[in-house]
C-alpha atoms as a PDB file:
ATOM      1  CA  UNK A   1    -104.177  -2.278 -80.728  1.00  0.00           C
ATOM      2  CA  UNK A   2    -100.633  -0.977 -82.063  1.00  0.00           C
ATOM      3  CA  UNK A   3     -98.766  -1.422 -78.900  1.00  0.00           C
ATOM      4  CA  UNK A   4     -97.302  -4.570 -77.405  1.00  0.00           C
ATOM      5  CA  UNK A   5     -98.207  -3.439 -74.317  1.00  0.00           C
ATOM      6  CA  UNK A   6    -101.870  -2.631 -72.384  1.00  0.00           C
ATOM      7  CA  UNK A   7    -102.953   0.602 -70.729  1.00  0.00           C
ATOM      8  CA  UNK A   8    -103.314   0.219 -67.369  1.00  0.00           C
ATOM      9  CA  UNK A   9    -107.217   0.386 -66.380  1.00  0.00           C
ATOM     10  CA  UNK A  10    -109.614   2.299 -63.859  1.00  0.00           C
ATOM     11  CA  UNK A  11    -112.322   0.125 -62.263  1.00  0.00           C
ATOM     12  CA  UNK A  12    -114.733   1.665 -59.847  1.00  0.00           C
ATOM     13  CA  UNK A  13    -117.405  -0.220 -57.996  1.00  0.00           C
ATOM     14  CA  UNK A  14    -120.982   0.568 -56.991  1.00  0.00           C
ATOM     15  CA  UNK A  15    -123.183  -0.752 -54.110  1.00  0.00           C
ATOM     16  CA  UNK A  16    -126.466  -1.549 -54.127  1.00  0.00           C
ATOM     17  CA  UNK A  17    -129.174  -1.066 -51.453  1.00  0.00           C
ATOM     18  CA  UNK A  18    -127.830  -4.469 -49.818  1.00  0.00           C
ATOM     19  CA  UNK A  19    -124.194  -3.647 -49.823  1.00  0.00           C
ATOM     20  CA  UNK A  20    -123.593  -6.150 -53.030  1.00  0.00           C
ATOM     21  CA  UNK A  21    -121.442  -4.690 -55.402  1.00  0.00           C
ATOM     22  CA  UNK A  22    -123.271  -4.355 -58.917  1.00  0.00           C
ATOM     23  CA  UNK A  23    -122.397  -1.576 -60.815  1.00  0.00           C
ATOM     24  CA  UNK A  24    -119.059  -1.842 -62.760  1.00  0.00           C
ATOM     25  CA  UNK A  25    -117.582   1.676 -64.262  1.00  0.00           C
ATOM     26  CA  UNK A  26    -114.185   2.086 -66.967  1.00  0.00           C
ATOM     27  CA  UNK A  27    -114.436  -1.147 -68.411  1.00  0.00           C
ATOM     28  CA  UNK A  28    -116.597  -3.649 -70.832  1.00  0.00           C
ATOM     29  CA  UNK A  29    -116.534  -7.419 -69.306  1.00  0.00           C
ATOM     30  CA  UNK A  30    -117.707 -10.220 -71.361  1.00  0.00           C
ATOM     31  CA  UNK A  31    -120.808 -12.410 -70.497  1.00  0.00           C
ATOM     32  CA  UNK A  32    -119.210 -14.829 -69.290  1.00  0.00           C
ATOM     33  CA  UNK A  33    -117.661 -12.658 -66.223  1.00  0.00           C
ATOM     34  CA  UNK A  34    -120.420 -11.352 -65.353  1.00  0.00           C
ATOM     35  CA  UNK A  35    -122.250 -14.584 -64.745  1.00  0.00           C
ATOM     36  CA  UNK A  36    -118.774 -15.604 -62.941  1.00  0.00           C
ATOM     37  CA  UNK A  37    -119.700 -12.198 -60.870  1.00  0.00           C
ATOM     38  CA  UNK A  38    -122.874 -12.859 -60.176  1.00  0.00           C
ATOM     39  CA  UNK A  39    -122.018 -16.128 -58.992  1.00  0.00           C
ATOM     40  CA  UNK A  40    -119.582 -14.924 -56.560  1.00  0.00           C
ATOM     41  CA  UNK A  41    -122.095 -12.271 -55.669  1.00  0.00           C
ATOM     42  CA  UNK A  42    -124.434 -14.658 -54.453  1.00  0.00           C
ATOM     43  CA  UNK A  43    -125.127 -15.050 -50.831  1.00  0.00           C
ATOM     44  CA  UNK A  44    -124.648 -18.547 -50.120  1.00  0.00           C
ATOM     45  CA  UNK A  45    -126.920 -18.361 -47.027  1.00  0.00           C
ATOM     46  CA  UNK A  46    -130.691 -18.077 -46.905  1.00  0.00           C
ATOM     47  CA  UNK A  47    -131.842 -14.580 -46.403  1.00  0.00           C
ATOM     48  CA  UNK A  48    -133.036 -13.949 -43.113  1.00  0.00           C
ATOM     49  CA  UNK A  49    -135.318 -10.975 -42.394  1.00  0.00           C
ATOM     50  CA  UNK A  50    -133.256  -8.223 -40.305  1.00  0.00           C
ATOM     51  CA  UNK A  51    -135.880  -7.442 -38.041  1.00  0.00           C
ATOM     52  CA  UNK A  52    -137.211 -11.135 -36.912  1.00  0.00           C
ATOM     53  CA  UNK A  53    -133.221 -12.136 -36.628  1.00  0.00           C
ATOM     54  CA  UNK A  54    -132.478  -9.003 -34.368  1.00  0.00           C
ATOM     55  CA  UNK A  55    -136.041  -9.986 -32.282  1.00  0.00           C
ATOM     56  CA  UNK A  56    -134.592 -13.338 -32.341  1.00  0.00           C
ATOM     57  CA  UNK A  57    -131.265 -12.392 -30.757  1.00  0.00           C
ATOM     58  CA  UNK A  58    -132.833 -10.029 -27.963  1.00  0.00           C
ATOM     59  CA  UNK A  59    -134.968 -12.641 -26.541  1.00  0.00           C
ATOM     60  CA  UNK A  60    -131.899 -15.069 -26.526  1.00  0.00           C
ATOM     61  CA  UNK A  61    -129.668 -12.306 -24.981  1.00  0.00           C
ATOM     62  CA  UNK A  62    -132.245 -11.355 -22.581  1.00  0.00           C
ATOM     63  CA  UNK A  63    -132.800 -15.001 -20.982  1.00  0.00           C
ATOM     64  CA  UNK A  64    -129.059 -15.647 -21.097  1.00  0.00           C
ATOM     65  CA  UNK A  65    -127.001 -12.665 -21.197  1.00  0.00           C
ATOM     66  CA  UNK A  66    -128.274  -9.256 -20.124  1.00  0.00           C
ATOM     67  CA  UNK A  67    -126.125  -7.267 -22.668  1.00  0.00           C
ATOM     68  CA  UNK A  68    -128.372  -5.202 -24.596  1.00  0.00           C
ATOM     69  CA  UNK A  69    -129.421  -5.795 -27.967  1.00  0.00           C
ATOM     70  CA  UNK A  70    -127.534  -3.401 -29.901  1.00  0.00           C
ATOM     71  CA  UNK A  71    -124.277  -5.560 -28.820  1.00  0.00           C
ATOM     72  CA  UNK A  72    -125.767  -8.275 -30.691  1.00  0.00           C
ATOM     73  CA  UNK A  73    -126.331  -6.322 -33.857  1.00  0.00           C
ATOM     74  CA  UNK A  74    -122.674  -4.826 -33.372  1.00  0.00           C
ATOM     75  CA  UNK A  75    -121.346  -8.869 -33.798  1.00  0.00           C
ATOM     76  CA  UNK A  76    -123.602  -9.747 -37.082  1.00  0.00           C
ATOM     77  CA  UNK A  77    -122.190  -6.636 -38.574  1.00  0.00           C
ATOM     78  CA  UNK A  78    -118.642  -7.608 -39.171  1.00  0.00           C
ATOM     79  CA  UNK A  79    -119.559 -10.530 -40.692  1.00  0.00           C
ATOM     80  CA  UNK A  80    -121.621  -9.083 -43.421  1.00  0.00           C
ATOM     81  CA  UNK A  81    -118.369  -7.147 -44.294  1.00  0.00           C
ATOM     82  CA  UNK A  82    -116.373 -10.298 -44.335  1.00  0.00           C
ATOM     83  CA  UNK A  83    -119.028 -11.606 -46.698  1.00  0.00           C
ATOM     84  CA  UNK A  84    -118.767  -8.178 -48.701  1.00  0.00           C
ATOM     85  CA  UNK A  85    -114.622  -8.067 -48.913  1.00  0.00           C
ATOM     86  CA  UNK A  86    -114.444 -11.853 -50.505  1.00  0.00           C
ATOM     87  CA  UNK A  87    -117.109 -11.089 -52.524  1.00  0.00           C
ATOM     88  CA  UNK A  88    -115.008  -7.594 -53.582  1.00  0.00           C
ATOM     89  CA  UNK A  89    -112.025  -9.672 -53.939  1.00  0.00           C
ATOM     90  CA  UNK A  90    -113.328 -12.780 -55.797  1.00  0.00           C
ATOM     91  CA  UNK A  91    -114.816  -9.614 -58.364  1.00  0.00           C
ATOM     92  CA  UNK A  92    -111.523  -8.094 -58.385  1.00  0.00           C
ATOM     93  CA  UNK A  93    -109.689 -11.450 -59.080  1.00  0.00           C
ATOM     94  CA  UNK A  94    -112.106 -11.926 -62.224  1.00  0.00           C
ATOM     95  CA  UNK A  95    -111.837  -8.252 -62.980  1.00  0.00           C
ATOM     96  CA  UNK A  96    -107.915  -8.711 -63.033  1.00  0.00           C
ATOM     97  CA  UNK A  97    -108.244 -12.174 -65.018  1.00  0.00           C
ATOM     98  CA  UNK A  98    -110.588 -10.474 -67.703  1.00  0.00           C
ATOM     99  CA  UNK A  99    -108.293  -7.329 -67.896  1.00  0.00           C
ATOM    100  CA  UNK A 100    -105.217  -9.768 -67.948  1.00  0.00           C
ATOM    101  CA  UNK A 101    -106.814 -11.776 -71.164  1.00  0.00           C
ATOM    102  CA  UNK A 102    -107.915  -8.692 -72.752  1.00  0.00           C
ATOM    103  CA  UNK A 103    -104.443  -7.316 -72.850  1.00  0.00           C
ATOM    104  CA  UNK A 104    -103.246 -10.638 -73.881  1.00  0.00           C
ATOM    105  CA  UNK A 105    -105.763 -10.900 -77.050  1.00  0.00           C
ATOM    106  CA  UNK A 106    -104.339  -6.847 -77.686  1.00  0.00           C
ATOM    107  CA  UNK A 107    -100.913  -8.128 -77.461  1.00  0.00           C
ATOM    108  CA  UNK A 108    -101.781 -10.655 -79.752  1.00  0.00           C
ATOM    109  CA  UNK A 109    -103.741  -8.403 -82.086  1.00  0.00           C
ATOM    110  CA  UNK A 110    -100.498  -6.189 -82.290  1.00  0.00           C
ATOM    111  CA  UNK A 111     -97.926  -8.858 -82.750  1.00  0.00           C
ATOM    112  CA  UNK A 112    -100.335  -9.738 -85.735  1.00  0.00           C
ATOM    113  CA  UNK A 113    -100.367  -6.704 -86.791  1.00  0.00           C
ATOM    114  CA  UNK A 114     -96.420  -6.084 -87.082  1.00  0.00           C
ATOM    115  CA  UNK A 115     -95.913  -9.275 -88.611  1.00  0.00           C
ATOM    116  CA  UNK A 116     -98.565  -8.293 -91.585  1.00  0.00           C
ATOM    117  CA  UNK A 117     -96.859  -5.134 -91.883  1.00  0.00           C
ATOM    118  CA  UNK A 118     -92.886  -6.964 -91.580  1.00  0.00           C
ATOM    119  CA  UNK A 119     -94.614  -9.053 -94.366  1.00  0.00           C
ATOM    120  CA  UNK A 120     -96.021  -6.081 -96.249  1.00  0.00           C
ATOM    121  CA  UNK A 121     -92.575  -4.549 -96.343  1.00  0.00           C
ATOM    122  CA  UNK A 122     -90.819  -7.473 -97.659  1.00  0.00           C
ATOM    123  CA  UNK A 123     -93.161  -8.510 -99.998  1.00  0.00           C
ATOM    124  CA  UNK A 124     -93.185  -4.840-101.617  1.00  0.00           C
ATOM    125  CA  UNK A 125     -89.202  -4.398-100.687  1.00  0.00           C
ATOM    126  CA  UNK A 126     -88.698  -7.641-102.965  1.00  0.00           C
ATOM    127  CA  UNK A 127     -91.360  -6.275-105.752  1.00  0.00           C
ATOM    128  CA  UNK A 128     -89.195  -2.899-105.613  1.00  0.00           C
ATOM    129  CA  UNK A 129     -85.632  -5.202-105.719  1.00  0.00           C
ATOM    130  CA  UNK A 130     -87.112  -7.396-108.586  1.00  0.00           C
ATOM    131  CA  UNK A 131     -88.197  -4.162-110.847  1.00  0.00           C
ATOM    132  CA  UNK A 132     -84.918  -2.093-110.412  1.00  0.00           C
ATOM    133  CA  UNK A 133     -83.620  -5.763-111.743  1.00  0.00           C
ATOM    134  CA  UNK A 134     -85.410  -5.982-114.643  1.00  0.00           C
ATOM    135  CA  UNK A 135     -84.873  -1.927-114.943  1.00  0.00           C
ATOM    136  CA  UNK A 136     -80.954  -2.799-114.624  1.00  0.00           C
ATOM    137  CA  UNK A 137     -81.470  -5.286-117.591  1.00  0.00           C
ATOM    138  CA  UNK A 138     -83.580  -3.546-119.783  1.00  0.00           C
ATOM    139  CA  UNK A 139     -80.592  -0.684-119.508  1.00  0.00           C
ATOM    140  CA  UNK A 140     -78.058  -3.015-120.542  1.00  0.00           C
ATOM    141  CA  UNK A 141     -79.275  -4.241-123.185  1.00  0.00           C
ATOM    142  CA  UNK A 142     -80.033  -1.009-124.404  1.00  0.00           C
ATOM    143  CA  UNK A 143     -76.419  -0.131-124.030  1.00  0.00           C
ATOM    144  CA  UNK A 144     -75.711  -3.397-126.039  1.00  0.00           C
ATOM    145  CA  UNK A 145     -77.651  -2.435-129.015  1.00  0.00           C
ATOM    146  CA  UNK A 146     -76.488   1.219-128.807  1.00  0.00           C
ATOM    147  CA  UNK A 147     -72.814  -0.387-129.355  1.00  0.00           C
ATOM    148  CA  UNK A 148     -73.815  -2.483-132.424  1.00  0.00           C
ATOM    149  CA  UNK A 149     -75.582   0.434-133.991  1.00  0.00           C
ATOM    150  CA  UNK A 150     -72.441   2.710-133.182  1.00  0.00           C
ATOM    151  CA  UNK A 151     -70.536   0.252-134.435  1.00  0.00           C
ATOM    152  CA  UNK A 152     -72.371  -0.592-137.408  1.00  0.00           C
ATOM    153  CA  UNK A 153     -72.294   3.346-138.475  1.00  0.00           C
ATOM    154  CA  UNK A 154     -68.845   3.898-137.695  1.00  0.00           C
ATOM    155  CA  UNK A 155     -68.244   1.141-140.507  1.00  0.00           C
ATOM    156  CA  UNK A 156     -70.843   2.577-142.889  1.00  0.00           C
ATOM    157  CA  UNK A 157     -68.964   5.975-142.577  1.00  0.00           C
ATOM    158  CA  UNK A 158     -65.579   4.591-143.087  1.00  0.00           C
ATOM    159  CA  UNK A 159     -66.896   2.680-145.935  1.00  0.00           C
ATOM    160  CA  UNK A 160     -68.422   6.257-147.502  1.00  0.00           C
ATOM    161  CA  UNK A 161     -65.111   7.971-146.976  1.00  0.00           C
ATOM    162  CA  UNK A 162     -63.200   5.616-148.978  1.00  0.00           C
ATOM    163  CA  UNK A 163     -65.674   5.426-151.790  1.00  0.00           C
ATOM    164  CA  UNK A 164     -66.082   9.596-151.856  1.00  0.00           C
ATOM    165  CA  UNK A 165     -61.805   9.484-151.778  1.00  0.00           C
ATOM    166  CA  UNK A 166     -61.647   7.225-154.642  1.00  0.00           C
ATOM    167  CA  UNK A 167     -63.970   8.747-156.589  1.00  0.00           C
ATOM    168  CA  UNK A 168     -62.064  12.066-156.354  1.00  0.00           C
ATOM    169  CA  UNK A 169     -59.024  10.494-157.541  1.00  0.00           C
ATOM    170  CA  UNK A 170     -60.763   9.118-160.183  1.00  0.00           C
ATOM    171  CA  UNK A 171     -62.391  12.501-160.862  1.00  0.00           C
ATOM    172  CA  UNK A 172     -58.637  14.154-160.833  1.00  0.00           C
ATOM    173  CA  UNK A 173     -57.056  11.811-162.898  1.00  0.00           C
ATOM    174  CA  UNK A 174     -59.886  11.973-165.351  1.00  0.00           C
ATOM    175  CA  UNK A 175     -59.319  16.100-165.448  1.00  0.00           C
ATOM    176  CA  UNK A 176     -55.708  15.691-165.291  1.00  0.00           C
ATOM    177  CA  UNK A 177     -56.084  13.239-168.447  1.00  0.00           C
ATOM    178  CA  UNK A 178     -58.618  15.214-170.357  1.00  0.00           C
ATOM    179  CA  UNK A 179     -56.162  18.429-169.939  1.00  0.00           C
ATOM    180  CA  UNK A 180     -53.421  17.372-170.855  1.00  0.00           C
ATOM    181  CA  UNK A 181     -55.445  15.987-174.269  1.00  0.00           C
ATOM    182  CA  UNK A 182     -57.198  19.247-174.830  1.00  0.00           C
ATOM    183  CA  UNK A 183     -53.571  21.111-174.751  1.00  0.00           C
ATOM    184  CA  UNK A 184     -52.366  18.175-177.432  1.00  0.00           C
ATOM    185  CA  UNK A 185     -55.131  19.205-179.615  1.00  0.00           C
ATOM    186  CA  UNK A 186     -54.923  22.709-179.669  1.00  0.00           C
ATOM    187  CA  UNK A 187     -52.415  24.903-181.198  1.00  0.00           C
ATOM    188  CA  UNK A 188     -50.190  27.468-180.003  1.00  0.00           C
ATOM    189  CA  UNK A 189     -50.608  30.659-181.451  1.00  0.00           C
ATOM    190  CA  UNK A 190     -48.166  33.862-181.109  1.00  0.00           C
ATOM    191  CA  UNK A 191     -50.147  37.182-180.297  1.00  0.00           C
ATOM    192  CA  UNK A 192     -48.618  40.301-181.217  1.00  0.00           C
ATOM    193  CA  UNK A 193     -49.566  44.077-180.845  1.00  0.00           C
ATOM    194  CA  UNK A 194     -52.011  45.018-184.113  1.00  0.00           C
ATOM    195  CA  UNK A 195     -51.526  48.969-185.279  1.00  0.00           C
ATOM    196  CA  UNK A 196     -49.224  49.577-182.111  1.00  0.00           C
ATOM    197  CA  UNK A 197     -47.879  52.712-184.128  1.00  0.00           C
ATOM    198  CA  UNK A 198     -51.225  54.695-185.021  1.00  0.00           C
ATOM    199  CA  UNK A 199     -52.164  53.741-181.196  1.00  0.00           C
ATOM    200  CA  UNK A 200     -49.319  55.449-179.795  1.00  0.00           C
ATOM    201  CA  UNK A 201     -49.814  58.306-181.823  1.00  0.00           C
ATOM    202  CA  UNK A 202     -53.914  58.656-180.569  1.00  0.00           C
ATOM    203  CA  UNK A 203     -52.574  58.739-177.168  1.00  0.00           C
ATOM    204  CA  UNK A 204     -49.802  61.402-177.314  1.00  0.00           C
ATOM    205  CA  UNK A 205     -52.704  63.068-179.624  1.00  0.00           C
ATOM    206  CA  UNK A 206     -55.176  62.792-177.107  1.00  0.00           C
ATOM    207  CA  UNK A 207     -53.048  64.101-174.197  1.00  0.00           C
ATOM    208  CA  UNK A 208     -51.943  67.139-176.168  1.00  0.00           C
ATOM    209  CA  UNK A 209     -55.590  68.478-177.318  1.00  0.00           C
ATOM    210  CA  UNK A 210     -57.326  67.538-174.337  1.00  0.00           C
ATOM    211  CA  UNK A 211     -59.815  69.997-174.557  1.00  0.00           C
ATOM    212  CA  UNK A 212     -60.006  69.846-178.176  1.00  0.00           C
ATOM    213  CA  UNK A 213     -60.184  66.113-179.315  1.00  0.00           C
ATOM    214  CA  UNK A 214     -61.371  66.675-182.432  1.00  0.00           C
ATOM    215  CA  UNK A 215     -58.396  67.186-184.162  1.00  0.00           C
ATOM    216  CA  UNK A 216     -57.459  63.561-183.212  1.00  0.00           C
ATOM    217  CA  UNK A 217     -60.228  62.255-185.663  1.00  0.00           C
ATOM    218  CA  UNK A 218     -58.254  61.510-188.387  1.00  0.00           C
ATOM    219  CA  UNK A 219     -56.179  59.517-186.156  1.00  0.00           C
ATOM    220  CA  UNK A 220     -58.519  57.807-185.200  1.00  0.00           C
ATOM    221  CA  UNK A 221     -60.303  56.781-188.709  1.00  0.00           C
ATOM    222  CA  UNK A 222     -56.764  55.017-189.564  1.00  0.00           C
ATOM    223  CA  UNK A 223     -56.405  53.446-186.925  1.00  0.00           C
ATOM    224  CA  UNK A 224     -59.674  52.248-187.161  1.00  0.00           C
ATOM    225  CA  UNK A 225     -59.291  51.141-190.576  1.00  0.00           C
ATOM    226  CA  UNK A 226     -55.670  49.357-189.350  1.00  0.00           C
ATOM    227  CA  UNK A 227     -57.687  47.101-186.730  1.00  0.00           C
ATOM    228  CA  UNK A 228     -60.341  45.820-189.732  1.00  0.00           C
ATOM    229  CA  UNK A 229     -57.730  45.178-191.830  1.00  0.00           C
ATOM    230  CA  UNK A 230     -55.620  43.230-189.203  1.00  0.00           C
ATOM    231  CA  UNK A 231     -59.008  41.051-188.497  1.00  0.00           C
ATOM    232  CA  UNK A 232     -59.766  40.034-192.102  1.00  0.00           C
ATOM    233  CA  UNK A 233     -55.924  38.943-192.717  1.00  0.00           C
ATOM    234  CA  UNK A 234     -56.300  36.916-188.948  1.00  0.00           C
ATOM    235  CA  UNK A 235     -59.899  35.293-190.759  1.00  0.00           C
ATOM    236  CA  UNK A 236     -58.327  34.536-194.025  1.00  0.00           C
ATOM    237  CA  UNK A 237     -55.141  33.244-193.097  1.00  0.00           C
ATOM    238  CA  UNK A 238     -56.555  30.769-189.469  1.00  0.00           C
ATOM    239  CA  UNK A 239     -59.861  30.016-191.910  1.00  0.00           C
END
């Protein structure tokens, strides 16, 4: 049924006990043919009974022609295979006609069948065509709102950047202002050296009796007493 074209068929024939073909082998015929068949198989004379039709023909030989009688079966003889070749052709004819419609109705069948499956292919080929469409749109307007949303945060970080800038110079001129007040307010004061004398004199001290630093503690007590002072005239005279 998938190919245009029919497979060429074997037919073989059977005889029955009358020479009459019957049996049919290699293919399945319809009712209708075989009624055809048998209608072609029948013998469109009256059967006559072999034996009474050879007696028959003996006793007319015999009184007209003395051939013998087995002549006279020899001539009847040929014309039952007459009989038996258009009957084998008639069935052969039908045979033919049956095959011929039967490949038709398979020719059919198939043309049927690729023009379901042409259909098939379109129909699903169009389906296919239709969803990489829609899959073409939904991309592009995913690309469209993947712009505005760019877009929109591009301007929401530009807009951050020039706050956080303005704010810093805001911040630095606020320091910058609040400095320079603080160094308005307070006042400069000069720093000198307190007891610098006794404190060069523990040193040289120090390096001479190295191993015996004791003898710097008297040094030491003054200048000890020279830093105290030096604080309580700083307290009493800055309050």
């Amino acid at each position: 049924m998938g190919s245009g074209e029919s497979t060429p068929r074997r037919v073989s024939f059977g005889l029955d006990e009358d020479d009459r073909v019957r049996i049919l082998r290699g293919v399945k015929l319809s009712e209708d043919v075989l009624q055809r068949m048998r209608n072609a198989s029948a013998d469109p004379r009256p059967p006559v009974n072999n034996k009474e039709n050879l007696g028959q023909q003996t006793r007319t030989s015999s009184t007209s022609d003395p051939q013998p009688p087995k002549t006279q079966a020899r001539t009847t003889f040929p014309d039952t295979k007459e009989e038996l070749r258009k009957r084998y052709e008639q069935q052969q004819a039908i045979i033919q006609e049956e095959l011929a419609h039967i490949a038709r109705k398979e020719r059919e069948a198939a043309r049927q069948d690729i023009t379901r499956a042409v259909q098939r292919e379109r129909v699903q080929t169009r389906q296919e065509s239709e969803k990489a469409k829609q899959l073409g749109n939904q991309l592009e307007k995913k690309e469209m709102e993947l712009k505005v949303l760019e877009a929109f945060y591009k301007e929401q970080i530009t807009q951050l950047e020039k706050k956080n800038e303005e704010r810093f110079k805001t911040s630095a001129e606020q320091f910058h202002t609040a400095a320079t007040r603080s160094e308005a307010n307070i006042k400069q004061r000069n720093v000198e050296p307190v007891c610098s004398n006794l404190q060069a004199q523990i040193l040289n001290c120090y390096r001479e009796n190295r191993e015996q630093t004791l003898q710097c503690s008297d040094l030491a007590k003054e200048y000890m007493q020279c830093i105290n002072a030096a604080k309580k005239n700083l307290l009493v005279n800055h309050g």
